[in-house]
Protein backbone atom coordinates (compact mmCIF):
# COMPACT_ATOMS: atom_id res chain seq x y z
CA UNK A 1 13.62 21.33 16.84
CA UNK A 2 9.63 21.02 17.20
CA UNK A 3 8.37 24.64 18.17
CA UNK A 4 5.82 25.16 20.91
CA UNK A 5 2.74 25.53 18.16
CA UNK A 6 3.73 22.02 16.81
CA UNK A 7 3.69 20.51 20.27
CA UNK A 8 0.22 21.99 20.50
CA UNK A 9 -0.94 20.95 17.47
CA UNK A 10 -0.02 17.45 18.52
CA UNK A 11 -1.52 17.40 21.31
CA UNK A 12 -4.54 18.64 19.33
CA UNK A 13 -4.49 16.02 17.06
CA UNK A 14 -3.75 13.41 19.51
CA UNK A 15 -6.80 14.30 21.97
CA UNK A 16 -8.91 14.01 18.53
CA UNK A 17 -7.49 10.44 18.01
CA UNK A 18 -5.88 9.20 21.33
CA UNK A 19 -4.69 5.55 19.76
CA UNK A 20 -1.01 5.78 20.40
CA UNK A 21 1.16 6.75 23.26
CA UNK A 22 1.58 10.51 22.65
CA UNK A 23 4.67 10.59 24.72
CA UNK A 24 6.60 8.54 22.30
CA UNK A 25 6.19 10.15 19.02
CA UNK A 26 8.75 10.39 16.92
CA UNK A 27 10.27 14.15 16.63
CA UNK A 28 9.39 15.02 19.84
CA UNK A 29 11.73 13.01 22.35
CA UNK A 30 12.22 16.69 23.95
CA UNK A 31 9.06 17.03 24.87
CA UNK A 32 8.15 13.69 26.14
CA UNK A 33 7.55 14.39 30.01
CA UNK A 34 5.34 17.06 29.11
CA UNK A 35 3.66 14.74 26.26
CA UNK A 36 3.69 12.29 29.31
CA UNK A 37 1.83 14.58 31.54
CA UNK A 38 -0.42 15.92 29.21
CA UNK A 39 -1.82 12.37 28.30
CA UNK A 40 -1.65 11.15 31.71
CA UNK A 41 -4.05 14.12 32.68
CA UNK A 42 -6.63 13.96 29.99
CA UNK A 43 -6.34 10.13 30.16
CA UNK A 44 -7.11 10.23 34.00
CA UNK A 45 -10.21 13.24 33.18
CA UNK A 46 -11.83 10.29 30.41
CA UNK A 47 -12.24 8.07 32.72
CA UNK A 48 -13.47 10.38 35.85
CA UNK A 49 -16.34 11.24 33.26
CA UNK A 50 -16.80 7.42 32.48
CA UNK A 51 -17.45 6.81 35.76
CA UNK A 52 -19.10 9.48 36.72
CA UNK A 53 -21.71 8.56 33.62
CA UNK A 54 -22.10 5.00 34.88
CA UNK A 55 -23.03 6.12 38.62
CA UNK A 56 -25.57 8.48 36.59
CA UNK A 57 -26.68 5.47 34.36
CA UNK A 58 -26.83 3.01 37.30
CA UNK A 59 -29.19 5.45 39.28
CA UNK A 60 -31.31 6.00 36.18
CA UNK A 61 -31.56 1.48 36.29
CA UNK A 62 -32.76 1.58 39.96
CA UNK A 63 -35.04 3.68 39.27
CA UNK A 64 -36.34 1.46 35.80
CA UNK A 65 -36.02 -1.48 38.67
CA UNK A 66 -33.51 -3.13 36.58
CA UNK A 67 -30.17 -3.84 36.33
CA UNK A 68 -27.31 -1.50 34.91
CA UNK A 69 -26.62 -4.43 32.58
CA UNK A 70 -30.18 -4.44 31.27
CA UNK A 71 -30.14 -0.73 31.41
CA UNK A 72 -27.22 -1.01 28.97
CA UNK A 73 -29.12 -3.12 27.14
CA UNK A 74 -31.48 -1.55 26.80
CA UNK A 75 -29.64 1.27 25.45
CA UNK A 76 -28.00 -0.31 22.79
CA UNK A 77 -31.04 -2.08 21.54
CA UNK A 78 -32.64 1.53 21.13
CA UNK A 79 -29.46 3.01 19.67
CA UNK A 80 -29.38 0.34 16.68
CA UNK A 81 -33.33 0.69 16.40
CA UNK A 82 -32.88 4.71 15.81
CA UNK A 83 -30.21 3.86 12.84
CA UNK A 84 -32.26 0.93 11.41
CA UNK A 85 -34.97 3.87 11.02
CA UNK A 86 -32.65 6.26 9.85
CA UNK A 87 -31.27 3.83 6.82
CA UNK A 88 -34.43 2.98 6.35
CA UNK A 89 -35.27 6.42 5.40
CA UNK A 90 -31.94 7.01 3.24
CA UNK A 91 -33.13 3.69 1.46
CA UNK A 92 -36.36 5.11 0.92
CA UNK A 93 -35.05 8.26 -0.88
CA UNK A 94 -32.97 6.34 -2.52
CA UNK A 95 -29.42 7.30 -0.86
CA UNK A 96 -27.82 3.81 -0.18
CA UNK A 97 -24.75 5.47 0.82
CA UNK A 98 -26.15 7.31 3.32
CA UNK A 99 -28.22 3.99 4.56
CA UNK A 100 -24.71 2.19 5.03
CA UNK A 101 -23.26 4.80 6.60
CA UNK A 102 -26.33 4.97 9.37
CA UNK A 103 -26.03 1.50 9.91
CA UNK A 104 -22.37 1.98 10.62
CA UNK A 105 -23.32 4.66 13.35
CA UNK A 106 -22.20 8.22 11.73
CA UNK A 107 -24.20 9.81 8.95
């Protein structure tokens, strides 16, 4: 029988990592409606917050004059810019490890 600091440590883990239905892991069949609930709620609070920053992005467009796609765009052009510069500069002190891992998006 799980105990309730292993429930809570997988919910921990799962919020950290959400890429498998938390309801349905193995061990913890007795907890699965609150597993259930738990993902249901923070899956339902992700997206709120997605939308809410794509109203937010959309306004920031109209005000550019462009389009949210551009906007997005625009966005990701800058985004892979700022790590081309950053490998750039692990290249230049000669840390090709750290280069690959800009260019990958985490350093």
């Amino acid at each position: 029988m799980k105990t309730r600091e292993d429930v809570e440590k997988l919910k921990h883990g799962w919020y950290r990592d959400p890429c498998w239905d938390l309801y349905d892991t193995e061990g913890y069949e007795e907890y699965r409606e609150e597993l259930k609930q738990y993902q249901e709620q923070c899956e339902k609070q992700w997206e709120e917050r997605r939308l809410r920053a794509t109203e937010k992005e959309k306004k920031e467009a109209e005000k550019l004059g462009c389009s949210w796609e551009a906007y997005k765009l625009l966005e990701n052009i800058q985004d892979t810019q700022s790590r081309l510069y950053e490998a750039i500069n692990y290249l230049i002190n000669d840390e090709p490890g750290l280069a690959k891992s800009a260019l990958r998006g985490g350093t």
